[in-house]
PDB file of N, CA and C in Angstrom:
ATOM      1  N   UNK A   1      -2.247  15.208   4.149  1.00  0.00           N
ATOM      2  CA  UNK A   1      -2.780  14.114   3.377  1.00  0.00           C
ATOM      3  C   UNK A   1      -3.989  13.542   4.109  1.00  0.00           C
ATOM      4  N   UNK A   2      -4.851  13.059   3.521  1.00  0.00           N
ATOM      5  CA  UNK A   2      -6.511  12.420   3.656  1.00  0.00           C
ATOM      6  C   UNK A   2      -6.436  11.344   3.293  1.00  0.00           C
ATOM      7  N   UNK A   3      -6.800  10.439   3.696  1.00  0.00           N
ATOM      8  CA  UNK A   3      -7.269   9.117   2.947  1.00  0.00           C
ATOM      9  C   UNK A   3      -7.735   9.318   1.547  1.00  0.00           C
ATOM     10  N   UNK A   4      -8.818  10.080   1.487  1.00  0.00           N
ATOM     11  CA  UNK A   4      -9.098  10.142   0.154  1.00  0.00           C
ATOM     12  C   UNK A   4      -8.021  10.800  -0.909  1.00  0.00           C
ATOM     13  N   UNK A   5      -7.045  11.116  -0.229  1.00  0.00           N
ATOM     14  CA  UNK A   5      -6.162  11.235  -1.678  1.00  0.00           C
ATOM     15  C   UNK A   5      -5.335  10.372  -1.649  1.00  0.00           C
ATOM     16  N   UNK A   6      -5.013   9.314  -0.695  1.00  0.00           N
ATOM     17  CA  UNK A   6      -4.137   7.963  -1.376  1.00  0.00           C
ATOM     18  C   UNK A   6      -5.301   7.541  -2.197  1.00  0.00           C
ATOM     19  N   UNK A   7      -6.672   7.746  -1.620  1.00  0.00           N
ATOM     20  CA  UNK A   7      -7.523   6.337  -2.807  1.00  0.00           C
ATOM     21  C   UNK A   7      -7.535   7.195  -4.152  1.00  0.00           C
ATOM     22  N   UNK A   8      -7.520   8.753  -4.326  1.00  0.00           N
ATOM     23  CA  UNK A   8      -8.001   9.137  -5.675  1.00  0.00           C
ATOM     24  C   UNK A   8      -6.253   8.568  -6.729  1.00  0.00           C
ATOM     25  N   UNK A   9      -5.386   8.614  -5.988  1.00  0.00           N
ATOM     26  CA  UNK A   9      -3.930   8.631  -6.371  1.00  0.00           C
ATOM     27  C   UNK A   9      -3.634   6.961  -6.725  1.00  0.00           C
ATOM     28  N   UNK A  10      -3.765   6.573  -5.826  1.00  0.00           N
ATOM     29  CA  UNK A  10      -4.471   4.921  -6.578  1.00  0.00           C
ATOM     30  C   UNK A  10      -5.037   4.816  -7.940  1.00  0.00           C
ATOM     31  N   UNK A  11      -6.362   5.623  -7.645  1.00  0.00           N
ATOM     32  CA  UNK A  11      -7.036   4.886  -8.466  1.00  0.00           C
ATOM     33  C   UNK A  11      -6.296   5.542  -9.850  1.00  0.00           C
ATOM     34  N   UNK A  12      -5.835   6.649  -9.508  1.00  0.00           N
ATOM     35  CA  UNK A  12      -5.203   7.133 -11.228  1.00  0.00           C
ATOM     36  C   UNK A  12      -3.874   6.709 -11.715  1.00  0.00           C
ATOM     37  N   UNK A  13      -3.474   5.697 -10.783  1.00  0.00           N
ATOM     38  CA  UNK A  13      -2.276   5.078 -10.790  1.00  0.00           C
ATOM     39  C   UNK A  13      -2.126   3.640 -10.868  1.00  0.00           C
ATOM     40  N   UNK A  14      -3.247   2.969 -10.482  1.00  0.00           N
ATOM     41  CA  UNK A  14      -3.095   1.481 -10.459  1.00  0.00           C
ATOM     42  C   UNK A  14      -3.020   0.328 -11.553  1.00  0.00           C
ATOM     43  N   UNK A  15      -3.624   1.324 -12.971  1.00  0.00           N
ATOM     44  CA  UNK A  15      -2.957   0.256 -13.889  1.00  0.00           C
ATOM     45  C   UNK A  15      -1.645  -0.231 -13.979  1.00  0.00           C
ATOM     46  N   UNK A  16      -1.160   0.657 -13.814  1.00  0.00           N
ATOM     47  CA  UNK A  16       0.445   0.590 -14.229  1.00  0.00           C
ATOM     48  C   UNK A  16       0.947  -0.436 -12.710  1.00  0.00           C
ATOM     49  N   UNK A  17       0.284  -0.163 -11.533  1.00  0.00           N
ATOM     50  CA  UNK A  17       0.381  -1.448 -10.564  1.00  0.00           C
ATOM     51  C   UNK A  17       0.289  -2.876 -11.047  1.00  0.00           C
ATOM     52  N   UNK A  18      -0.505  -2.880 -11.519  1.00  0.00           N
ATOM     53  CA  UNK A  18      -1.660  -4.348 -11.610  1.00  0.00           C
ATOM     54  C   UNK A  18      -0.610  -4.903 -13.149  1.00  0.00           C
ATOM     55  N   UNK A  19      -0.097  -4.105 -13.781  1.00  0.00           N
ATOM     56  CA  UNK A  19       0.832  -4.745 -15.204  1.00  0.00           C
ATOM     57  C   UNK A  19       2.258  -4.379 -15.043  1.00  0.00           C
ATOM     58  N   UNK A  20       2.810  -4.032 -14.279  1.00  0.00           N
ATOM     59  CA  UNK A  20       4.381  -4.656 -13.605  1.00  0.00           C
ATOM     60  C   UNK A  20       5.092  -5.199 -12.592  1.00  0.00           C
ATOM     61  N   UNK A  21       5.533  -6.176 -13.758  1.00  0.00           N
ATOM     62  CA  UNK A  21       5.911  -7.493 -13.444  1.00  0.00           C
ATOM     63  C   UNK A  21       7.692  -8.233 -13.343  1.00  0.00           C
ATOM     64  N   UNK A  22       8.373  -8.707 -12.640  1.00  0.00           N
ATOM     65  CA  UNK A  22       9.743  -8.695 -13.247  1.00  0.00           C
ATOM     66  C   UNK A  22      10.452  -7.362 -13.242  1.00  0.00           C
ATOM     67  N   UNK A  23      10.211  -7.041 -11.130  1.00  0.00           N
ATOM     68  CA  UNK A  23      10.961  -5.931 -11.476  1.00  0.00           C
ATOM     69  C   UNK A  23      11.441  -5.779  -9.914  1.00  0.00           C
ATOM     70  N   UNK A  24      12.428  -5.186  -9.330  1.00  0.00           N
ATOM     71  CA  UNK A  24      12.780  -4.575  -8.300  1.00  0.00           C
ATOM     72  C   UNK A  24      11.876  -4.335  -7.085  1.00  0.00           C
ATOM     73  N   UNK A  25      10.482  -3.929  -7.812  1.00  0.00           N
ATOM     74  CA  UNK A  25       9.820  -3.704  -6.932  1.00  0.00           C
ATOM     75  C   UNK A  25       8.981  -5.036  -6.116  1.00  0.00           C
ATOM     76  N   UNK A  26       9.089  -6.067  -6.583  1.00  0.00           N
ATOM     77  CA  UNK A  26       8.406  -7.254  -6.199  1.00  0.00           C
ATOM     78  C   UNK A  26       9.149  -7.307  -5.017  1.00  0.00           C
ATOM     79  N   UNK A  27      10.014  -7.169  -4.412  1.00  0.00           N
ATOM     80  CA  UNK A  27      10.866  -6.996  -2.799  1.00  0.00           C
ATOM     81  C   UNK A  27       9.852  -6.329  -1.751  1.00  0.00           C
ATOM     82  N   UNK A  28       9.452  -5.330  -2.312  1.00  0.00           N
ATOM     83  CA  UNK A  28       8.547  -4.543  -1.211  1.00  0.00           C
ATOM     84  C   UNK A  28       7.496  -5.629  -0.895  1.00  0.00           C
ATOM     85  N   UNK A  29       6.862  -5.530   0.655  1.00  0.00           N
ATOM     86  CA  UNK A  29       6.340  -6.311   0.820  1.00  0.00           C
ATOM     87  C   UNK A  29       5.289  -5.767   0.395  1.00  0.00           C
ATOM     88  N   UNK A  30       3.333  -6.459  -0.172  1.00  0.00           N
ATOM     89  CA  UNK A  30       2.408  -6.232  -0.554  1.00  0.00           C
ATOM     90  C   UNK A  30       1.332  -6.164   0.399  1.00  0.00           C
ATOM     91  N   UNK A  31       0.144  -5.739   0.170  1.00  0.00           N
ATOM     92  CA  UNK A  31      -0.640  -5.196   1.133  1.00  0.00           C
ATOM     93  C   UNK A  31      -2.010  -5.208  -0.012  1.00  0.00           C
ATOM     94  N   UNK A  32      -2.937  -6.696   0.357  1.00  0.00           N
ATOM     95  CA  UNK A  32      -4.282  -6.588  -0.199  1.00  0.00           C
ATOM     96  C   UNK A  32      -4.773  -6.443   0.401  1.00  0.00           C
ATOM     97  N   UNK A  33      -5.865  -6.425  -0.104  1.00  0.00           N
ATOM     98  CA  UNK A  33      -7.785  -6.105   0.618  1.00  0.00           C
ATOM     99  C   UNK A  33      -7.484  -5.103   1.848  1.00  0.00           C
ATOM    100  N   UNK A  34      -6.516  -3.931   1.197  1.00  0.00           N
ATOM    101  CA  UNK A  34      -6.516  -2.804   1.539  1.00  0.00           C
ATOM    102  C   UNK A  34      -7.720  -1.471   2.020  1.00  0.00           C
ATOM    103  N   UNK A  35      -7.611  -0.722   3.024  1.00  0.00           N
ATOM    104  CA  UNK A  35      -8.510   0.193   3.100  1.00  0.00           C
ATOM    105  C   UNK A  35      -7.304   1.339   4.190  1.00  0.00           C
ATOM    106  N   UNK A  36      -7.772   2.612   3.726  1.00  0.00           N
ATOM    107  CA  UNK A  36      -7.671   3.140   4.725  1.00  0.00           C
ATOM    108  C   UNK A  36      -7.855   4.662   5.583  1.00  0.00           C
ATOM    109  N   UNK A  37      -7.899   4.864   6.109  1.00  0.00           N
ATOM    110  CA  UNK A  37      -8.316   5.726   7.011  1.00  0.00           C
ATOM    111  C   UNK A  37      -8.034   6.993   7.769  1.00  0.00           C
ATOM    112  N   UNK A  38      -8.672   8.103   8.473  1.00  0.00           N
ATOM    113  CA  UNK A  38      -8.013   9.302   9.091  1.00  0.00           C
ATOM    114  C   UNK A  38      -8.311   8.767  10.037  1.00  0.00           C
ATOM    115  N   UNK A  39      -7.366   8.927  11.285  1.00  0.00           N
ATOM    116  CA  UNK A  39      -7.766   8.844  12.677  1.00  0.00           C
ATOM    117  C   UNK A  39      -6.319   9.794  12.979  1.00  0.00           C
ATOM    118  N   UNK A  40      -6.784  10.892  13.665  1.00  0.00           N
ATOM    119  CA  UNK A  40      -6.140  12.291  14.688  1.00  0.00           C
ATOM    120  C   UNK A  40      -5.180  12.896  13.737  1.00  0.00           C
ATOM    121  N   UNK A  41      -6.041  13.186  12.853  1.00  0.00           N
ATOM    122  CA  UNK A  41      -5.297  14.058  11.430  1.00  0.00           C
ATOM    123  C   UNK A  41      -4.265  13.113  10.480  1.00  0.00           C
ATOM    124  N   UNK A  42      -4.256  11.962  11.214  1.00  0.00           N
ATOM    125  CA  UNK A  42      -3.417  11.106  10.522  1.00  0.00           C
ATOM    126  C   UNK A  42      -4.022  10.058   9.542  1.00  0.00           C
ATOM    127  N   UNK A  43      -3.471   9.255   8.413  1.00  0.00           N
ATOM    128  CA  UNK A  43      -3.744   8.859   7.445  1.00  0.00           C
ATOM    129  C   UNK A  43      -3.108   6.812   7.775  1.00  0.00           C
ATOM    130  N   UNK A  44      -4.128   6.260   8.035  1.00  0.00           N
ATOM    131  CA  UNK A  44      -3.356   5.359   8.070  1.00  0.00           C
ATOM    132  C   UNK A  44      -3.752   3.801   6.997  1.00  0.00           C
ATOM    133  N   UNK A  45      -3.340   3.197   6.663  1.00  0.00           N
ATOM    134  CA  UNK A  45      -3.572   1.969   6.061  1.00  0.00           C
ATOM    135  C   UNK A  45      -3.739   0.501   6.724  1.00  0.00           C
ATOM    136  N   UNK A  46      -4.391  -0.010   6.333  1.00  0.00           N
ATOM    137  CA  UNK A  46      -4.840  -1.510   7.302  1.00  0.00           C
ATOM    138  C   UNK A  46      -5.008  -2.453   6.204  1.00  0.00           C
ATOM    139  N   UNK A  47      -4.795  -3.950   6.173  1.00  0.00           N
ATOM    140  CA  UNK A  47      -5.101  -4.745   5.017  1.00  0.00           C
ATOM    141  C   UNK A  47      -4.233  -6.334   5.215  1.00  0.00           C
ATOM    142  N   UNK A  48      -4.020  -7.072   4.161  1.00  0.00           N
ATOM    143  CA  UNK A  48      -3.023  -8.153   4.901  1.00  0.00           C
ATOM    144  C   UNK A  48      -2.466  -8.267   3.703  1.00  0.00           C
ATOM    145  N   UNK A  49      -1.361  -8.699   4.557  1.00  0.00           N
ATOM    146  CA  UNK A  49       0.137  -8.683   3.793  1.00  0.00           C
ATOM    147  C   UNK A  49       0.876  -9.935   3.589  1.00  0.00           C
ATOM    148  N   UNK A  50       1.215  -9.716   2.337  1.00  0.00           N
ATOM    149  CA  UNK A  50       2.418 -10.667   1.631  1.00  0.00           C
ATOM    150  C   UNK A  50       3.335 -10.338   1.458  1.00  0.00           C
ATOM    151  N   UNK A  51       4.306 -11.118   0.944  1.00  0.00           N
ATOM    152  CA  UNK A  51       5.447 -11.275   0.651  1.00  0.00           C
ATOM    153  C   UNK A  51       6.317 -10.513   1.580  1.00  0.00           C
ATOM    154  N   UNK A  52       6.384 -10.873   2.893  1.00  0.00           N
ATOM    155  CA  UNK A  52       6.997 -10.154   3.657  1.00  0.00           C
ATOM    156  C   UNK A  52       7.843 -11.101   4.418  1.00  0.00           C
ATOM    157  N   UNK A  53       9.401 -10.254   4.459  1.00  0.00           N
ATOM    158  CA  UNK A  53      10.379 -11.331   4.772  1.00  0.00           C
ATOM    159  C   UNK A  53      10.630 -12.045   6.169  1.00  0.00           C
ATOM    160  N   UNK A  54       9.525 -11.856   7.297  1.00  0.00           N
ATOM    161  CA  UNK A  54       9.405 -12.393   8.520  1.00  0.00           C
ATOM    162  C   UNK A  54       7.717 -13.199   8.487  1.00  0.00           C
ATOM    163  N   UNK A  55       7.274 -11.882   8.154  1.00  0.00           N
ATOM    164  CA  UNK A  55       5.241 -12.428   8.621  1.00  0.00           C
ATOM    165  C   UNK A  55       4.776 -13.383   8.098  1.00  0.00           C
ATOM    166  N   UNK A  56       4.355 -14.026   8.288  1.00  0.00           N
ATOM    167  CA  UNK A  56       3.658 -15.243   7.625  1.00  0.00           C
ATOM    168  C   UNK A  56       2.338 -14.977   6.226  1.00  0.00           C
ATOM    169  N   UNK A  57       2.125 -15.588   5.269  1.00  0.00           N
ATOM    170  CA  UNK A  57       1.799 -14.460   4.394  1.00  0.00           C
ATOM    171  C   UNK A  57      -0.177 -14.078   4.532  1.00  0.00           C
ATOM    172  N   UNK A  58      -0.512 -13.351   4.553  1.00  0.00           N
ATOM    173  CA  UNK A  58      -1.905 -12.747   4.748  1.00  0.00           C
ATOM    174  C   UNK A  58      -2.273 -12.386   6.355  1.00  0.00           C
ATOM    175  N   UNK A  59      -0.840 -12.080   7.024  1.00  0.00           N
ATOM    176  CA  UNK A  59      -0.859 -11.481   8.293  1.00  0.00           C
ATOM    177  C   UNK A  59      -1.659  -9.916   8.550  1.00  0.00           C
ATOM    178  N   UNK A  60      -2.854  -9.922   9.146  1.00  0.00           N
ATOM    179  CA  UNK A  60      -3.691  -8.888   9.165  1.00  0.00           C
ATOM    180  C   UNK A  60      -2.695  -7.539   9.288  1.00  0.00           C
ATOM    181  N   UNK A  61      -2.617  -6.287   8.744  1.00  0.00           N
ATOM    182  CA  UNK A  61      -1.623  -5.678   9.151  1.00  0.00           C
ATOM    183  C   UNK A  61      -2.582  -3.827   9.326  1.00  0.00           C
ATOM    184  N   UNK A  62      -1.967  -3.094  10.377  1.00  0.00           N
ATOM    185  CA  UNK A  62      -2.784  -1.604  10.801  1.00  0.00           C
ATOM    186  C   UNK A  62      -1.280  -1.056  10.431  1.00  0.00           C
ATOM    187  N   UNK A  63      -1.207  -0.204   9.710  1.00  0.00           N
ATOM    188  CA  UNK A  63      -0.106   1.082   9.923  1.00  0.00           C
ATOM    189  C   UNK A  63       0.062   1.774  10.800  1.00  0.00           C
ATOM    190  N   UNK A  64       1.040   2.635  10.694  1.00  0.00           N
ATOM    191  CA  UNK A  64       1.548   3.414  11.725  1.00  0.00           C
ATOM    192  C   UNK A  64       1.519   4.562  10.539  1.00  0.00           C
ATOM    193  N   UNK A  65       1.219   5.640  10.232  1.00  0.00           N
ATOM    194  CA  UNK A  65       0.424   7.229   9.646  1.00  0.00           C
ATOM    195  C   UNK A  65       1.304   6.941   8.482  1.00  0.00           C
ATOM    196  N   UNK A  66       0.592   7.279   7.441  1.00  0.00           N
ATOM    197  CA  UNK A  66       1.519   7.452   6.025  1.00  0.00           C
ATOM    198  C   UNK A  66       2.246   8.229   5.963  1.00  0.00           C
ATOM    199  N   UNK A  67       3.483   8.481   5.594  1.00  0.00           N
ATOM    200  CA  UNK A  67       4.321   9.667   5.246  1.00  0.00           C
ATOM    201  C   UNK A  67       3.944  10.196   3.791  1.00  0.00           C
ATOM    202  N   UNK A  68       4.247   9.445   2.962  1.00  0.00           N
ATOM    203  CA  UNK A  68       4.286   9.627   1.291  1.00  0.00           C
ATOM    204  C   UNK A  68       3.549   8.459   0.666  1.00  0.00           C
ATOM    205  N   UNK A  69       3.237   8.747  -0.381  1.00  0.00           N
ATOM    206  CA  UNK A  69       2.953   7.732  -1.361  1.00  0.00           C
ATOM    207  C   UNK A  69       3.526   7.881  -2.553  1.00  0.00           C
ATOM    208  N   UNK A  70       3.824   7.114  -4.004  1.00  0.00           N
ATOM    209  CA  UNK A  70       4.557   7.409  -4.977  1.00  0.00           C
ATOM    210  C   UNK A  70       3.969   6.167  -5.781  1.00  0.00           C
ATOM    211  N   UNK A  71       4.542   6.100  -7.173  1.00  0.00           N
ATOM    212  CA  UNK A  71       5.032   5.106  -7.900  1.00  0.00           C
ATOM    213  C   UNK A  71       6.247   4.556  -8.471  1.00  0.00           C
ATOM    214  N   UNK A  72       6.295   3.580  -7.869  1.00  0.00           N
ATOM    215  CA  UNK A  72       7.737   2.529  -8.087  1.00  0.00           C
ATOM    216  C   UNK A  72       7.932   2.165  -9.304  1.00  0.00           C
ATOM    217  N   UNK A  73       9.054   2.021  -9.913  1.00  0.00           N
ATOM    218  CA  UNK A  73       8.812   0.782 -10.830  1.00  0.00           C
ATOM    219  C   UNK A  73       7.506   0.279 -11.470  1.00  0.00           C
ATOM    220  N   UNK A  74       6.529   0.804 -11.720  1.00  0.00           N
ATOM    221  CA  UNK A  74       5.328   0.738 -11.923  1.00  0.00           C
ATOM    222  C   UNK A  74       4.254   0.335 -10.361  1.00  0.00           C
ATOM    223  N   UNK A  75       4.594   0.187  -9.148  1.00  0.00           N
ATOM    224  CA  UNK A  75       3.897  -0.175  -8.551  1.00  0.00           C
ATOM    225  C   UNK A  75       3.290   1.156  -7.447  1.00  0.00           C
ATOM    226  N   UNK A  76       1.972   0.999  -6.854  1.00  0.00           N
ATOM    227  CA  UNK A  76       1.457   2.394  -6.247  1.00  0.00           C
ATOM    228  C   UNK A  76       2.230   2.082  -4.288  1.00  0.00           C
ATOM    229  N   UNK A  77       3.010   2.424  -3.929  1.00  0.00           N
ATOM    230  CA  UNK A  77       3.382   2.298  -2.592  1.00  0.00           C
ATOM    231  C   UNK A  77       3.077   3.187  -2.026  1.00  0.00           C
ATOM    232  N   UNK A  78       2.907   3.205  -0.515  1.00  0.00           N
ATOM    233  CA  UNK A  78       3.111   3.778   0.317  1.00  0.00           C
ATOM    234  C   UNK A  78       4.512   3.375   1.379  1.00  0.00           C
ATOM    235  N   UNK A  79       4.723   4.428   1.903  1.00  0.00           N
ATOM    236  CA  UNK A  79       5.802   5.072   3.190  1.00  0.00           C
ATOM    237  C   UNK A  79       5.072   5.205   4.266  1.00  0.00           C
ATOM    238  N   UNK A  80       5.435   4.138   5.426  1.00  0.00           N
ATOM    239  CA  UNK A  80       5.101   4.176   6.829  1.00  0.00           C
ATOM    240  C   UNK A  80       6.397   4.860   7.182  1.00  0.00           C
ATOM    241  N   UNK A  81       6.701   5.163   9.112  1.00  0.00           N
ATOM    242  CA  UNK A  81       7.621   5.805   9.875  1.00  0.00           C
ATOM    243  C   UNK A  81       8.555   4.652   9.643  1.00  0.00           C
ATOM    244  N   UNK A  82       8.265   3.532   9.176  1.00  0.00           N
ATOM    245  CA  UNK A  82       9.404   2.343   9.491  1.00  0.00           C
ATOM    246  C   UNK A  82       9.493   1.103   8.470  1.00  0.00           C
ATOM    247  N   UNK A  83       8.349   1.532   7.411  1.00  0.00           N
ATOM    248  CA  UNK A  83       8.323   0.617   6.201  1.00  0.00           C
ATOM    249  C   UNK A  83       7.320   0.959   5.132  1.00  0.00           C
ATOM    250  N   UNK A  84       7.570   0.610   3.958  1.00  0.00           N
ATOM    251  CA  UNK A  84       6.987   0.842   2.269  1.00  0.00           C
ATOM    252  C   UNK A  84       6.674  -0.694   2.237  1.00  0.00           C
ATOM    253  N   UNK A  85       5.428  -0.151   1.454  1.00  0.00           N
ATOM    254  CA  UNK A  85       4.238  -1.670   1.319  1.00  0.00           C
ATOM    255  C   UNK A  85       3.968  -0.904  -0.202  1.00  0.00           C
ATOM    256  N   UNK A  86       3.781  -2.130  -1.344  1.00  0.00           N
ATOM    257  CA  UNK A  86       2.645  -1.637  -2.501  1.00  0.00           C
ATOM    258  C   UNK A  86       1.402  -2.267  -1.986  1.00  0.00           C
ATOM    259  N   UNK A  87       0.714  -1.404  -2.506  1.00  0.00           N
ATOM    260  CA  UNK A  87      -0.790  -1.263  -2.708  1.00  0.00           C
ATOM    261  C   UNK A  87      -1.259  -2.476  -3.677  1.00  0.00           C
ATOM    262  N   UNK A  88      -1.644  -3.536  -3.642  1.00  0.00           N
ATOM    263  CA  UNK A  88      -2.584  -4.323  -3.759  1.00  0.00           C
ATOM    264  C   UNK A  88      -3.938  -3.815  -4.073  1.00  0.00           C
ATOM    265  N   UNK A  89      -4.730  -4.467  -4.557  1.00  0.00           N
ATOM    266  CA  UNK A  89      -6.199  -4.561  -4.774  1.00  0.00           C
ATOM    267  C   UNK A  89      -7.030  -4.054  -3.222  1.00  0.00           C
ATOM    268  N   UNK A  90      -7.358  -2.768  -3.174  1.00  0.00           N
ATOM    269  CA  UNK A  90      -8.155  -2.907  -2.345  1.00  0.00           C
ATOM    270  C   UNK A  90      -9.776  -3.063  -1.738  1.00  0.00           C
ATOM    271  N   UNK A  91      -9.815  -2.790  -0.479  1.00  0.00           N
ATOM    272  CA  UNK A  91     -10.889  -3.897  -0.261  1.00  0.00           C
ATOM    273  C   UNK A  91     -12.710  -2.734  -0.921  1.00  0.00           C
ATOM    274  N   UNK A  92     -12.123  -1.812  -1.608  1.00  0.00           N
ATOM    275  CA  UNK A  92     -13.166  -1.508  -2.413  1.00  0.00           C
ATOM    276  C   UNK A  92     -13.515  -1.879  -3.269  1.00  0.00           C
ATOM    277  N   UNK A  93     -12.536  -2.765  -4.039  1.00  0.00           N
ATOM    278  CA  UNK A  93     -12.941  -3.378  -5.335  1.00  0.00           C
ATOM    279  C   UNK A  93     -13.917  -4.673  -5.326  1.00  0.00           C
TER     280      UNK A  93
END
C-alpha cells in the first residue's frame, strides 16, 4: 500500500463518509485535517483527532504504518498496529 491509494480509496468512498450518521461507527475515534504519507515503504497517517476516549479533542496525532483501510458502516477508516480512526475531511480539501 502507497499513500496514494488510501487518498484515491477515499476519495471514491467519502460520500458515503460525510452522510452517515446515527450509527456504530461514531465510537471510532475521528481524524481531521488529515494527510498522509510513505516513509520506509510504510504508509502512515498524521492529522488531529476527536472523539477519542482519553485525548483531549484536536490532539495533533502521527500513526504508526497502516495495515488496512475499509468502509464501516458508511464511514472510510483506517487500521493502525494498535487502533482504527475514520477519515475525516482531509487536509487537501
Amino acid at each position: 500500500m502507497i499513500a496514494e491509494d488510501l487518498i484515491d480509496y477515499y476519495l471514491n468512498n467519502f460520500n458515503s463518509s460525510l452522510d452517515a450518521t446515527g450509527n456504530a461507527a461514531v465510537e471510532i475515534p475521528i481524524l481531521q485535517s488529515w494527510d498522509c504519507v510513505d516513509i520506509n515503504n510504510q504508509t502512515k497517517i498524521h492529522g488531529h483527532l476527536f472523539q477519542h476516549h482519553t485525548l483531549p479533542p484536536g490532539k495533533y496525532l502521527e500513526s504508526s504504518a497502516i495495515q488496512r483501510y475499509f468502509v464501516y458502516q458508511g464511514h472510510v477508516c483506517v487500521t493502525t498496529k494498535d487502533s482504527t480512526y475514520r477519515l475525516g475531511i482531509p487536509i487537501l480539501f
